[in-house]
C-alpha atoms as a PDB file:
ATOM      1  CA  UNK A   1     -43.381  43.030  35.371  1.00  0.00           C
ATOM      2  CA  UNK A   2     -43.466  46.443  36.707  1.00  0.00           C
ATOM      3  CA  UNK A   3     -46.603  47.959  38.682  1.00  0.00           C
ATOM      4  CA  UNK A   4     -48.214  51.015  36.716  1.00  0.00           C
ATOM      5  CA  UNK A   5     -49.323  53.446  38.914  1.00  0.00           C
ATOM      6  CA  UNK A   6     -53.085  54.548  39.186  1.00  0.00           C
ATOM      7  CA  UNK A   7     -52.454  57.224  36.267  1.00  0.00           C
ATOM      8  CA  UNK A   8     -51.048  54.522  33.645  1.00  0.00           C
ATOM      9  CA  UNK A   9     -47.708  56.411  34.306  1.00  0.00           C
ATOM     10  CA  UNK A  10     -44.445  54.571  35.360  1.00  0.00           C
ATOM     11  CA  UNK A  11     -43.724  54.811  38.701  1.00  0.00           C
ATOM     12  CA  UNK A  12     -40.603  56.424  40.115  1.00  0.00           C
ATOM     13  CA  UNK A  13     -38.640  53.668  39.894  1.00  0.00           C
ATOM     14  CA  UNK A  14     -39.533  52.666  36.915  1.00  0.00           C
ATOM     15  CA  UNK A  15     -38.133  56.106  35.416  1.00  0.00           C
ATOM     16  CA  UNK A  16     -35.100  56.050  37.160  1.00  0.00           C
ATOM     17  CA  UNK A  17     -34.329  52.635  35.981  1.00  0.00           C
ATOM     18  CA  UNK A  18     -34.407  53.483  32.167  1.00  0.00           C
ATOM     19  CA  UNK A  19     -33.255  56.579  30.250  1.00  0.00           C
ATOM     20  CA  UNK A  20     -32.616  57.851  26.533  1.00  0.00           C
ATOM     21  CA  UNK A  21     -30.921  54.851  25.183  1.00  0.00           C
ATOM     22  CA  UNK A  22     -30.378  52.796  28.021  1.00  0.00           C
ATOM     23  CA  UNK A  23     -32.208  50.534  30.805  1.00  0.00           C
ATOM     24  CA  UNK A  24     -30.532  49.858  34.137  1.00  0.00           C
ATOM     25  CA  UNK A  25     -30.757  46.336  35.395  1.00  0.00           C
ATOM     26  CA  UNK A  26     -31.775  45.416  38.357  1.00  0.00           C
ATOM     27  CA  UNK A  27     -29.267  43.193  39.887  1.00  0.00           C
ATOM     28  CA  UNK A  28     -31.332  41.535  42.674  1.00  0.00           C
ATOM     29  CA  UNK A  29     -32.798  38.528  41.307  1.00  0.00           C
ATOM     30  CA  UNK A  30     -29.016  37.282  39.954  1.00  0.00           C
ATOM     31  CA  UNK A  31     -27.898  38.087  43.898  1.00  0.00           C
ATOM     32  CA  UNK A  32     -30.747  35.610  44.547  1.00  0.00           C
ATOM     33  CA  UNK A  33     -30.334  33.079  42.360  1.00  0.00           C
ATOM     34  CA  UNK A  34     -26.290  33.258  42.793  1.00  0.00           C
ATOM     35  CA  UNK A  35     -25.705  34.164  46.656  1.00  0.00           C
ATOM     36  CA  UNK A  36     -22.047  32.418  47.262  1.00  0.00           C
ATOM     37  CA  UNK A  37     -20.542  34.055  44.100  1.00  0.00           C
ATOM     38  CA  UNK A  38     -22.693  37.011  43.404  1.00  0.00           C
ATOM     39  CA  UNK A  39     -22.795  40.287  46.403  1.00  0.00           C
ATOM     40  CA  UNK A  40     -24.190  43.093  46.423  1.00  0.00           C
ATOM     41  CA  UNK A  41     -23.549  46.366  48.900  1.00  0.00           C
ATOM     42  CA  UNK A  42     -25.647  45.792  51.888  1.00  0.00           C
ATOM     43  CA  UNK A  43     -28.247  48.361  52.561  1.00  0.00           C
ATOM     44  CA  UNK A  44     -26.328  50.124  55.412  1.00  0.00           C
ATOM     45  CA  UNK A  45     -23.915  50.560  52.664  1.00  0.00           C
ATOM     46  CA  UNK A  46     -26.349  51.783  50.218  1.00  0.00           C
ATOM     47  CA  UNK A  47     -27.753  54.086  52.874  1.00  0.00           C
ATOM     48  CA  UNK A  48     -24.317  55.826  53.210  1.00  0.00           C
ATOM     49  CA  UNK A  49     -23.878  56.672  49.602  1.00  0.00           C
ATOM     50  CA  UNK A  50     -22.660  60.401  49.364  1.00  0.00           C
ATOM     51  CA  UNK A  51     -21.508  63.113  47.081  1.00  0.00           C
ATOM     52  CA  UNK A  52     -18.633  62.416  45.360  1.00  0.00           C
ATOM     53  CA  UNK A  53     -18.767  58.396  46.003  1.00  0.00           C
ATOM     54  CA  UNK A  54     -18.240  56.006  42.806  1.00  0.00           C
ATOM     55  CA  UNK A  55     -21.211  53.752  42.312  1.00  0.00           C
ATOM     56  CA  UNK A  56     -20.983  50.739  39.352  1.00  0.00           C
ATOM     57  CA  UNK A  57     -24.262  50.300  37.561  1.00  0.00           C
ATOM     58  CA  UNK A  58     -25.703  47.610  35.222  1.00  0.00           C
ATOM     59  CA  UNK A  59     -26.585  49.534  32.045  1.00  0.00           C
ATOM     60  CA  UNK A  60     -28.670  47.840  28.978  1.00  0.00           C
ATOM     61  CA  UNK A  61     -28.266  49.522  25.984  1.00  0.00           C
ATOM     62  CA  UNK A  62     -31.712  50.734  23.923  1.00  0.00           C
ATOM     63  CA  UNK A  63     -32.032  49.112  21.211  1.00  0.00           C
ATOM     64  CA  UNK A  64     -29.688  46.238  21.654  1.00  0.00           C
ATOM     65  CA  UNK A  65     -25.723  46.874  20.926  1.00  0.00           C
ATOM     66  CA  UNK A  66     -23.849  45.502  17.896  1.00  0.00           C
ATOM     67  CA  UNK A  67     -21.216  44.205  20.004  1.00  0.00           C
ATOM     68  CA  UNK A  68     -21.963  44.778  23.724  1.00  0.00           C
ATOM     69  CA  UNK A  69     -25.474  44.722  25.211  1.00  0.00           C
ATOM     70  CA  UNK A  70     -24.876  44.809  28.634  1.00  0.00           C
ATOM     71  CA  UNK A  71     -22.112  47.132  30.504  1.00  0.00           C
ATOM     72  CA  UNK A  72     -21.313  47.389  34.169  1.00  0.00           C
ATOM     73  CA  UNK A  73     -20.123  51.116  34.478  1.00  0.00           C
ATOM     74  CA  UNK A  74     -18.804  53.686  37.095  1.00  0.00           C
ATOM     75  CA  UNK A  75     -20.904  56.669  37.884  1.00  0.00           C
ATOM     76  CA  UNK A  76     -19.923  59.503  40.266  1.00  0.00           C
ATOM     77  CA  UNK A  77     -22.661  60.436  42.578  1.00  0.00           C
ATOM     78  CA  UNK A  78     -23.452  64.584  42.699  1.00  0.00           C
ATOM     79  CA  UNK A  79     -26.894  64.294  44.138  1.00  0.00           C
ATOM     80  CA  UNK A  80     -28.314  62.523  46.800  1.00  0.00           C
ATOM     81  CA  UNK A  81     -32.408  62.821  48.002  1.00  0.00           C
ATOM     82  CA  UNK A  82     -35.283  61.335  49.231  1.00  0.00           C
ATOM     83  CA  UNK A  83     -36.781  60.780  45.473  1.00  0.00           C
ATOM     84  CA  UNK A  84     -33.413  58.957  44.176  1.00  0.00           C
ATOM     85  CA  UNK A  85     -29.691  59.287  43.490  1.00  0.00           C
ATOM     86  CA  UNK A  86     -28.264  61.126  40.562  1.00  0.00           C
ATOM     87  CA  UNK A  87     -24.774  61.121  38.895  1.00  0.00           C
ATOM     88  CA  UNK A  88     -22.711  61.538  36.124  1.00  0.00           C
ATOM     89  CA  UNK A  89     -21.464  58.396  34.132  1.00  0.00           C
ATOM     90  CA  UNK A  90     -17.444  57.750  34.787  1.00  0.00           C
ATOM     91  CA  UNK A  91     -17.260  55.449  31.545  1.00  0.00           C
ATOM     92  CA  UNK A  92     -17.347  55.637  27.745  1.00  0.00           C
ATOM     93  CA  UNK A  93     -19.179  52.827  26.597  1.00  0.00           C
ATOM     94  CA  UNK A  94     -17.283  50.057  24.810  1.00  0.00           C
ATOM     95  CA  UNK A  95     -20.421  49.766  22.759  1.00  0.00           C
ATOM     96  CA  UNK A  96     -19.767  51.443  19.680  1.00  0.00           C
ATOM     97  CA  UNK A  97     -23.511  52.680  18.734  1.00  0.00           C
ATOM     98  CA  UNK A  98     -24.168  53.549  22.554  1.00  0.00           C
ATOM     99  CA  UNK A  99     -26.613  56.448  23.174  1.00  0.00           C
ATOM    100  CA  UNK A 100     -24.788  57.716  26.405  1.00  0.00           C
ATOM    101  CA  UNK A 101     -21.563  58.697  26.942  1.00  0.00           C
ATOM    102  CA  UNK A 102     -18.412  59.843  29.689  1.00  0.00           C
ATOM    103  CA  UNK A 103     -20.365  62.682  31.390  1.00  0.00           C
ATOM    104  CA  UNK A 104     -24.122  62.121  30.900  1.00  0.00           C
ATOM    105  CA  UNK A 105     -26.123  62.718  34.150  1.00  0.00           C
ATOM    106  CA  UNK A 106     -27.960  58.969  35.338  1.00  0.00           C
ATOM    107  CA  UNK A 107     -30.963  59.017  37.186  1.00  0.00           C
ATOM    108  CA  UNK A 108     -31.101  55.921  39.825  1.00  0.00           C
ATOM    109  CA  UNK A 109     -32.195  53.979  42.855  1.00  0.00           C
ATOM    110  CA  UNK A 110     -30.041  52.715  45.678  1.00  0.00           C
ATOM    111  CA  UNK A 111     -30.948  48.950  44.250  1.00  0.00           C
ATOM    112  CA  UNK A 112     -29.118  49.746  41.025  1.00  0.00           C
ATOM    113  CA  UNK A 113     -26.001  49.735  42.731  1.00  0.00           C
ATOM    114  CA  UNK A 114     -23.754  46.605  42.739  1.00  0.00           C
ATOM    115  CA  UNK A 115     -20.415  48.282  43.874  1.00  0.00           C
ATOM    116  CA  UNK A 116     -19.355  51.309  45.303  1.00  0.00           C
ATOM    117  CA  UNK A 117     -15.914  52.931  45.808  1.00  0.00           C
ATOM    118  CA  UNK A 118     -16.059  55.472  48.846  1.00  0.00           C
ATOM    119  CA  UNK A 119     -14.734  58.941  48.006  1.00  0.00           C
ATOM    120  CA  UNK A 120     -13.383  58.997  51.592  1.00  0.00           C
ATOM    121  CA  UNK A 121     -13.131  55.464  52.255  1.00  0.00           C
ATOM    122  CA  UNK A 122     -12.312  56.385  56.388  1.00  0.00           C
ATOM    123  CA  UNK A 123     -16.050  57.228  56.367  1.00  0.00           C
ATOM    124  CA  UNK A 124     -17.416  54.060  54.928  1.00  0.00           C
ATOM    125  CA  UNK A 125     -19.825  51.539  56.790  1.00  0.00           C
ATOM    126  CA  UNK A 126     -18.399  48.671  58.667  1.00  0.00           C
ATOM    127  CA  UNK A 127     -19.388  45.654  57.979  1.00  0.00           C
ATOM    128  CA  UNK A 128     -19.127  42.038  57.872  1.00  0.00           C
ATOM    129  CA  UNK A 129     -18.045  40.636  54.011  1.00  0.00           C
ATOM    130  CA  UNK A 130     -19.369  36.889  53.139  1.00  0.00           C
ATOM    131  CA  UNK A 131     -16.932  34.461  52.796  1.00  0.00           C
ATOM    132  CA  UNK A 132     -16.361  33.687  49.054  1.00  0.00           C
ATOM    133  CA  UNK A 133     -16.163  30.094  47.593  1.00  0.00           C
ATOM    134  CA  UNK A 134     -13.726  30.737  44.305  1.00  0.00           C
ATOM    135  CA  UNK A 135     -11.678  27.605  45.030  1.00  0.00           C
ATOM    136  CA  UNK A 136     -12.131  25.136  42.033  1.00  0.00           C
ATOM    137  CA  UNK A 137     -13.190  21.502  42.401  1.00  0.00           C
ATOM    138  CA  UNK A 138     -14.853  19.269  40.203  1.00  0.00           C
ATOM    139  CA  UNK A 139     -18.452  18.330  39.662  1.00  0.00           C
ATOM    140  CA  UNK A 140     -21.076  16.824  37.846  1.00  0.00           C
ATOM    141  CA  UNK A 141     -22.442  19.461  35.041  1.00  0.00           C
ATOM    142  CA  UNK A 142     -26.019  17.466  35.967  1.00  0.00           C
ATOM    143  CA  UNK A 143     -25.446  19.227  39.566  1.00  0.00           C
ATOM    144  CA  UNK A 144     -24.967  22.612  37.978  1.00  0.00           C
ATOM    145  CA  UNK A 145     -27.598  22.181  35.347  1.00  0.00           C
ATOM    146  CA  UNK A 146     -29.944  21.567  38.184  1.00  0.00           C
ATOM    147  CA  UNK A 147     -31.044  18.220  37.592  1.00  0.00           C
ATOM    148  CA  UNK A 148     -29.375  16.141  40.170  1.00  0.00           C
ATOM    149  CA  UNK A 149     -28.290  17.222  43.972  1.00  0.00           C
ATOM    150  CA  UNK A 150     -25.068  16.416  45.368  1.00  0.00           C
ATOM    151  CA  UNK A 151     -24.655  13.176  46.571  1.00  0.00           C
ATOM    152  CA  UNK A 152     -20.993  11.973  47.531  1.00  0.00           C
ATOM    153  CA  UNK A 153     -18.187  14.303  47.924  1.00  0.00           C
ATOM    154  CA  UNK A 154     -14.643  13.930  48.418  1.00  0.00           C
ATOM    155  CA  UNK A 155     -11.359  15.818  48.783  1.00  0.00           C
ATOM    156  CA  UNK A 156      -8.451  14.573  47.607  1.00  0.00           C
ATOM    157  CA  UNK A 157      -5.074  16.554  46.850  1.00  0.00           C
ATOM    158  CA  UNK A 158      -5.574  18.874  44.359  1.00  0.00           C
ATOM    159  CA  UNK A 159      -3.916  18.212  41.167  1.00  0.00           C
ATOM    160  CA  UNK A 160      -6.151  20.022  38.952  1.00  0.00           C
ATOM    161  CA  UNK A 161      -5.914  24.112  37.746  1.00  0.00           C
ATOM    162  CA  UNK A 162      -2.444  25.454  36.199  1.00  0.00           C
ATOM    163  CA  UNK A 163       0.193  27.944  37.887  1.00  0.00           C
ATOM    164  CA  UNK A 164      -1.431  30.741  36.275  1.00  0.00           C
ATOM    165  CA  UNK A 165      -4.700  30.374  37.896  1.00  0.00           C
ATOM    166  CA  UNK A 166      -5.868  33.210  39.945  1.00  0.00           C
ATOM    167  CA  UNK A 167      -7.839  30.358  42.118  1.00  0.00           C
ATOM    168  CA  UNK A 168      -6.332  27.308  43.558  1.00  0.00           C
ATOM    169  CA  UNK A 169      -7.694  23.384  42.949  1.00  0.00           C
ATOM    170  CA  UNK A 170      -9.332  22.807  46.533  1.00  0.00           C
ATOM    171  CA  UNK A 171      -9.430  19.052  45.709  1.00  0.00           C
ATOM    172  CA  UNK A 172     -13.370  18.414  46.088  1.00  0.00           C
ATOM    173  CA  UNK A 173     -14.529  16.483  43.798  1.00  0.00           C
ATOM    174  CA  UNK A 174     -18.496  16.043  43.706  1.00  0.00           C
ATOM    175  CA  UNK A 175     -20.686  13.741  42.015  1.00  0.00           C
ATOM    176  CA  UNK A 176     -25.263  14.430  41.325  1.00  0.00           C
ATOM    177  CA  UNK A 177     -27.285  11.624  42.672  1.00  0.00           C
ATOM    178  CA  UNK A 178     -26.753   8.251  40.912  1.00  0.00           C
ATOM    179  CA  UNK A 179     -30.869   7.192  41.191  1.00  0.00           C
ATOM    180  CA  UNK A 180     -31.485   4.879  38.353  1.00  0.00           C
ATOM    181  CA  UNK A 181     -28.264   5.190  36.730  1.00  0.00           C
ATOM    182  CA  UNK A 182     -26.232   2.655  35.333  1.00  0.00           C
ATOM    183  CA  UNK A 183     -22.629   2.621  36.510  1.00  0.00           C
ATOM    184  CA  UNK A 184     -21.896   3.363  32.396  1.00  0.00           C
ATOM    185  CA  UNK A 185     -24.223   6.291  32.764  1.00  0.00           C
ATOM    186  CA  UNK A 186     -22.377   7.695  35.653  1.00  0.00           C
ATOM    187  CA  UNK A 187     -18.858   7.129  34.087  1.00  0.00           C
ATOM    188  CA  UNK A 188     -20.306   9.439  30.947  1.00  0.00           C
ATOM    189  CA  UNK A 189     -21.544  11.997  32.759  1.00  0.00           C
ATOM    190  CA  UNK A 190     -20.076  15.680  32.147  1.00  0.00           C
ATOM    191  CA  UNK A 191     -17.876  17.165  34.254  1.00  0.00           C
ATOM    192  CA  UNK A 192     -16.628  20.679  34.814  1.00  0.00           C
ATOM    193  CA  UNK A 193     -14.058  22.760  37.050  1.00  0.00           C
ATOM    194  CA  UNK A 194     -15.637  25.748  38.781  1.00  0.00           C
ATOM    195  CA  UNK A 195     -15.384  27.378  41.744  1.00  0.00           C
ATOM    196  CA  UNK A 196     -16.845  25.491  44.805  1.00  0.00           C
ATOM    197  CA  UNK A 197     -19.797  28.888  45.007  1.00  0.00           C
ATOM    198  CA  UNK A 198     -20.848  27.852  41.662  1.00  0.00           C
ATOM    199  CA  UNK A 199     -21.974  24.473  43.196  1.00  0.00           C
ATOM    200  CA  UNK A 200     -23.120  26.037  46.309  1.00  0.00           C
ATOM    201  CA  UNK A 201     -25.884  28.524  44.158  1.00  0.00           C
ATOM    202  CA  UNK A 202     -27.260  25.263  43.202  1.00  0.00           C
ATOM    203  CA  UNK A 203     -26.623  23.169  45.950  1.00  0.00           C
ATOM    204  CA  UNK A 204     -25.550  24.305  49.115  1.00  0.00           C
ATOM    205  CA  UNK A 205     -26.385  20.747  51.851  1.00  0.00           C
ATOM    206  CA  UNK A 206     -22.827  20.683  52.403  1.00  0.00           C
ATOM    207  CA  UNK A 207     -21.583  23.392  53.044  1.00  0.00           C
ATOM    208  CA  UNK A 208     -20.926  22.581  56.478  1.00  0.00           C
ATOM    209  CA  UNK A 209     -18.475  19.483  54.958  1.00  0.00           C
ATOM    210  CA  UNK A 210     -16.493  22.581  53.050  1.00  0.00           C
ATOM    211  CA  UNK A 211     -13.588  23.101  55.321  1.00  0.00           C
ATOM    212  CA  UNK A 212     -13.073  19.045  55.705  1.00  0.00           C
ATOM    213  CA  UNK A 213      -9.230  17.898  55.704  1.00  0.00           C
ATOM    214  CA  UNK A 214      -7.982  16.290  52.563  1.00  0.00           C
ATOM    215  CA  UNK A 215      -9.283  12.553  52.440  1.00  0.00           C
ATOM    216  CA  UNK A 216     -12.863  13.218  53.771  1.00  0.00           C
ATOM    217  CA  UNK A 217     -15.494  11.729  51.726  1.00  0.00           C
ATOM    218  CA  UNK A 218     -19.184  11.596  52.106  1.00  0.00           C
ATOM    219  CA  UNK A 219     -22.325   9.817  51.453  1.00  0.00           C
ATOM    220  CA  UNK A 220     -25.561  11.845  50.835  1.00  0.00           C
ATOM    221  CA  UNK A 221     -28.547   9.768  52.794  1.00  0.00           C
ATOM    222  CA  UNK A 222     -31.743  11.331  51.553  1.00  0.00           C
ATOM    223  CA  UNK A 223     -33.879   9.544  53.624  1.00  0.00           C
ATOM    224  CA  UNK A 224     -32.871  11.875  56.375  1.00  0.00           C
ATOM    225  CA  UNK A 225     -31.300  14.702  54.617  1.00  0.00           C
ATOM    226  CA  UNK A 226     -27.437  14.291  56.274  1.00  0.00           C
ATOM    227  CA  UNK A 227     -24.201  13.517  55.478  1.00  0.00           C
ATOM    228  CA  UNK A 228     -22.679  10.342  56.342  1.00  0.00           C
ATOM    229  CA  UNK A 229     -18.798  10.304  56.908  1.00  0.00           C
ATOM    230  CA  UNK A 230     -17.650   6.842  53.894  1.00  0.00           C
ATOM    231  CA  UNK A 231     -14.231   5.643  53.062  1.00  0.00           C
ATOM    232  CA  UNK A 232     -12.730   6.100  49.808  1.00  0.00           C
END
Protein backbone atom coordinates (compact mmCIF):
# COMPACT_ATOMS: atom_id res chain seq x y z
CA UNK A 1 0.00 0.00 0.00
CA UNK A 2 0.99 3.43 -0.83
CA UNK A 3 2.00 6.16 1.92
CA UNK A 4 -0.55 9.21 1.94
CA UNK A 5 1.10 12.19 2.56
CA UNK A 6 0.35 14.46 5.68
CA UNK A 7 -2.53 16.29 3.58
CA UNK A 8 -4.50 12.90 2.70
CA UNK A 9 -3.19 13.71 -0.88
CA UNK A 10 -1.22 11.12 -3.02
CA UNK A 11 2.16 11.65 -3.08
CA UNK A 12 4.16 12.40 -6.21
CA UNK A 13 4.66 9.16 -7.10
CA UNK A 14 1.64 8.03 -6.54
CA UNK A 15 0.26 10.56 -9.32
CA UNK A 16 2.69 9.83 -11.72
CA UNK A 17 2.02 6.20 -11.49
CA UNK A 18 -1.75 6.41 -12.49
CA UNK A 19 -3.57 8.63 -15.00
CA UNK A 20 -7.11 9.02 -16.79
CA UNK A 21 -7.75 5.46 -17.58
CA UNK A 22 -4.71 3.82 -16.78
CA UNK A 23 -2.28 2.73 -13.76
CA UNK A 24 1.40 2.11 -14.38
CA UNK A 25 2.85 -0.91 -12.70
CA UNK A 26 5.54 -0.97 -10.85
CA UNK A 27 7.82 -3.60 -12.06
CA UNK A 28 10.14 -4.05 -9.03
CA UNK A 29 8.71 -6.61 -6.93
CA UNK A 30 8.43 -9.19 -10.24
CA UNK A 31 12.45 -8.16 -10.73
CA UNK A 32 12.58 -9.47 -7.14
CA UNK A 33 10.78 -12.32 -7.08
CA UNK A 34 12.17 -13.37 -10.76
CA UNK A 35 15.98 -12.08 -10.82
CA UNK A 36 17.60 -14.78 -13.45
CA UNK A 37 14.78 -14.24 -16.04
CA UNK A 38 13.34 -10.90 -15.23
CA UNK A 39 15.94 -7.33 -15.66
CA UNK A 40 15.39 -4.26 -15.35
CA UNK A 41 17.67 -1.00 -16.56
CA UNK A 42 20.08 -0.40 -13.83
CA UNK A 43 19.88 2.94 -12.20
CA UNK A 44 22.96 4.43 -13.99
CA UNK A 45 20.87 3.64 -16.91
CA UNK A 46 17.81 5.16 -15.60
CA UNK A 47 19.84 8.18 -14.57
CA UNK A 48 20.86 8.77 -18.25
CA UNK A 49 17.42 8.85 -19.68
CA UNK A 50 17.18 11.91 -22.14
CA UNK A 51 15.03 13.71 -24.60
CA UNK A 52 14.13 11.87 -27.34
CA UNK A 53 15.05 8.26 -25.69
CA UNK A 54 12.29 5.34 -26.00
CA UNK A 55 11.27 4.10 -22.60
CA UNK A 56 8.72 0.74 -22.37
CA UNK A 57 6.22 1.08 -19.58
CA UNK A 58 3.83 -1.35 -17.81
CA UNK A 59 0.38 0.22 -18.31
CA UNK A 60 -2.95 -1.20 -16.44
CA UNK A 61 -5.88 -0.24 -18.00
CA UNK A 62 -8.82 1.66 -15.68
CA UNK A 63 -11.39 -0.19 -15.38
CA UNK A 64 -10.15 -3.55 -16.44
CA UNK A 65 -9.93 -4.33 -20.44
CA UNK A 66 -12.28 -6.69 -22.30
CA UNK A 67 -9.49 -8.40 -23.84
CA UNK A 68 -6.13 -7.03 -22.59
CA UNK A 69 -5.55 -5.73 -19.05
CA UNK A 70 -2.10 -5.29 -18.94
CA UNK A 71 0.19 -3.70 -21.89
CA UNK A 72 3.91 -3.12 -21.96
CA UNK A 73 4.19 0.03 -24.28
CA UNK A 74 6.83 2.44 -25.84
CA UNK A 75 6.83 6.02 -24.79
CA UNK A 76 9.14 8.74 -26.19
CA UNK A 77 10.62 10.85 -23.53
CA UNK A 78 10.20 15.00 -24.22
CA UNK A 79 10.77 16.05 -20.67
CA UNK A 80 13.14 15.27 -18.22
CA UNK A 81 13.27 17.04 -14.32
CA UNK A 82 13.87 16.76 -10.93
CA UNK A 83 9.92 16.12 -10.13
CA UNK A 84 9.64 13.14 -12.85
CA UNK A 85 9.87 12.15 -16.51
CA UNK A 86 7.24 12.95 -19.05
CA UNK A 87 6.49 11.57 -22.58
CA UNK A 88 4.28 10.86 -25.18
CA UNK A 89 2.93 7.21 -25.64
CA UNK A 90 4.60 5.43 -28.97
CA UNK A 91 1.70 2.70 -29.00
CA UNK A 92 -2.00 2.30 -29.76
CA UNK A 93 -3.33 0.07 -27.34
CA UNK A 94 -4.36 -3.41 -28.48
CA UNK A 95 -7.09 -3.01 -25.93
CA UNK A 96 -10.04 -2.15 -27.73
CA UNK A 97 -11.98 0.04 -24.92
CA UNK A 98 -8.52 1.68 -23.85
CA UNK A 99 -8.76 5.26 -22.48
CA UNK A 100 -5.30 6.39 -23.93
CA UNK A 101 -4.07 6.37 -27.12
CA UNK A 102 -0.73 6.88 -29.84
CA UNK A 103 0.19 10.43 -28.69
CA UNK A 104 -1.16 11.01 -25.15
CA UNK A 105 1.44 12.73 -22.87
CA UNK A 106 2.45 10.00 -19.64
CA UNK A 107 3.49 11.29 -16.53
CA UNK A 108 6.26 8.87 -14.80
CA UNK A 109 9.08 7.88 -12.51
CA UNK A 110 12.44 6.47 -13.47
CA UNK A 111 11.14 3.01 -11.63
CA UNK A 112 8.41 2.66 -14.23
CA UNK A 113 10.83 1.93 -16.74
CA UNK A 114 11.65 -1.70 -17.71
CA UNK A 115 13.43 -1.01 -21.12
CA UNK A 116 14.82 1.71 -22.85
CA UNK A 117 16.02 2.21 -26.46
CA UNK A 118 18.71 5.12 -26.58
CA UNK A 119 17.93 7.81 -29.17
CA UNK A 120 21.73 8.01 -29.70
CA UNK A 121 22.72 4.73 -28.57
CA UNK A 122 26.84 6.00 -28.80
CA UNK A 123 25.83 7.97 -25.67
CA UNK A 124 24.36 5.21 -23.61
CA UNK A 125 25.78 3.92 -20.16
CA UNK A 126 28.18 1.08 -20.09
CA UNK A 127 27.52 -1.53 -18.28
CA UNK A 128 27.78 -5.01 -17.29
CA UNK A 129 24.43 -7.29 -18.58
CA UNK A 130 23.57 -10.51 -16.25
CA UNK A 131 24.04 -13.61 -17.71
CA UNK A 132 20.63 -15.11 -18.73
CA UNK A 133 19.56 -18.77 -17.97
CA UNK A 134 16.93 -19.47 -21.09
CA UNK A 135 18.39 -22.93 -21.73
CA UNK A 136 15.59 -25.57 -21.08
CA UNK A 137 15.98 -28.57 -18.77
CA UNK A 138 13.64 -30.49 -16.92
CA UNK A 139 12.31 -30.31 -13.41
CA UNK A 140 10.03 -31.17 -10.86
CA UNK A 141 6.77 -28.73 -11.09
CA UNK A 142 6.95 -29.31 -6.94
CA UNK A 143 10.42 -27.27 -7.34
CA UNK A 144 8.73 -24.51 -9.27
CA UNK A 145 5.57 -24.50 -7.25
CA UNK A 146 7.79 -23.87 -4.31
CA UNK A 147 7.22 -26.75 -2.26
CA UNK A 148 10.29 -28.81 -2.55
CA UNK A 149 14.14 -27.53 -3.14
CA UNK A 150 16.35 -29.08 -5.53
CA UNK A 151 17.88 -32.05 -4.54
CA UNK A 152 19.81 -34.18 -7.29
CA UNK A 153 20.68 -32.83 -10.58
CA UNK A 154 22.06 -34.22 -13.60
CA UNK A 155 23.07 -33.44 -17.18
CA UNK A 156 22.75 -35.72 -19.66
CA UNK A 157 22.68 -35.06 -23.59
CA UNK A 158 19.96 -33.13 -24.44
CA UNK A 159 17.34 -34.79 -26.38
CA UNK A 160 14.51 -32.74 -25.41
CA UNK A 161 13.06 -29.19 -27.29
CA UNK A 162 12.31 -29.28 -31.25
CA UNK A 163 14.38 -27.52 -34.18
CA UNK A 164 12.20 -24.65 -33.99
CA UNK A 165 12.99 -23.70 -30.54
CA UNK A 166 14.45 -20.35 -30.03
CA UNK A 167 16.30 -22.04 -26.79
CA UNK A 168 18.31 -25.14 -26.83
CA UNK A 169 17.71 -28.47 -24.35
CA UNK A 170 20.82 -27.91 -21.92
CA UNK A 171 20.31 -31.53 -20.70
CA UNK A 172 19.76 -30.81 -16.79
CA UNK A 173 17.42 -32.62 -15.53
CA UNK A 174 16.39 -31.78 -11.76
CA UNK A 175 14.41 -33.51 -9.30
CA UNK A 176 12.56 -31.53 -5.49
CA UNK A 177 13.59 -33.29 -2.39
CA UNK A 178 12.30 -36.89 -2.07
CA UNK A 179 11.65 -36.53 2.12
CA UNK A 180 8.95 -38.95 2.91
CA UNK A 181 8.15 -39.95 -0.48
CA UNK A 182 7.50 -43.18 -1.75
CA UNK A 183 9.53 -44.17 -4.80
CA UNK A 184 5.68 -44.37 -6.56
CA UNK A 185 5.22 -40.84 -5.37
CA UNK A 186 8.35 -39.65 -6.96
CA UNK A 187 7.75 -41.54 -10.30
CA UNK A 188 4.17 -39.43 -10.41
CA UNK A 189 5.40 -36.35 -9.80
CA UNK A 190 4.87 -33.47 -12.54
CA UNK A 191 7.32 -32.45 -14.64
CA UNK A 192 7.88 -29.47 -16.88
CA UNK A 193 10.50 -27.98 -19.50
CA UNK A 194 11.54 -24.41 -18.74
CA UNK A 195 14.33 -22.49 -18.93
CA UNK A 196 17.08 -23.30 -16.32
CA UNK A 197 16.27 -19.16 -14.75
CA UNK A 198 12.87 -20.33 -14.11
CA UNK A 199 14.35 -22.88 -11.59
CA UNK A 200 16.94 -20.56 -10.45
CA UNK A 201 13.98 -17.70 -9.22
CA UNK A 202 12.99 -20.46 -7.02
CA UNK A 203 15.97 -22.18 -6.32
CA UNK A 204 19.20 -20.95 -7.06
CA UNK A 205 21.93 -23.58 -4.50
CA UNK A 206 23.34 -24.68 -7.63
CA UNK A 207 24.04 -22.44 -9.57
CA UNK A 208 27.59 -22.85 -9.20
CA UNK A 209 26.98 -26.77 -10.68
CA UNK A 210 25.37 -24.81 -13.95
CA UNK A 211 28.23 -24.88 -16.33
CA UNK A 212 29.06 -28.77 -15.32
CA UNK A 213 30.10 -31.06 -18.44
CA UNK A 214 27.51 -33.47 -19.67
CA UNK A 215 27.38 -36.57 -17.21
CA UNK A 216 27.73 -34.60 -13.89
CA UNK A 217 25.23 -35.48 -11.38
CA UNK A 218 24.70 -34.37 -7.88
CA UNK A 219 23.44 -35.14 -4.52
CA UNK A 220 21.88 -32.32 -2.39
CA UNK A 221 23.21 -33.00 1.47
CA UNK A 222 21.10 -30.72 3.60
CA UNK A 223 22.72 -31.38 6.60
CA UNK A 224 25.44 -29.08 5.43
CA UNK A 225 23.89 -27.22 2.65
CA UNK A 226 26.47 -28.57 -0.40
CA UNK A 227 26.57 -30.44 -3.26
CA UNK A 228 28.04 -33.76 -3.38
CA UNK A 229 29.54 -34.93 -6.81
CA UNK A 230 27.20 -39.02 -7.28
CA UNK A 231 27.33 -41.35 -10.16
CA UNK A 232 24.52 -41.93 -12.36
Amino acid sequence: MHDLAPSGLMTEAENMAQGPGYRLIDPRPVAAESPYTFFLPSSVERDAIALGDQVKLKFEHIPPGTEWGVERMWVTVTDVAERGIHGVLDNQPYEPTASIALGDTIAFAPHHVISIRWDDPAAAPLVSRPRGHWERCMVDQCVLDGVEPVEYLYRETPDLGGAGDEEPDSGWRLRGRKGDATDVEIDAREAAYVALGAVLNRDDSWLALIDAPIGSAFMRDFANGRYERVER
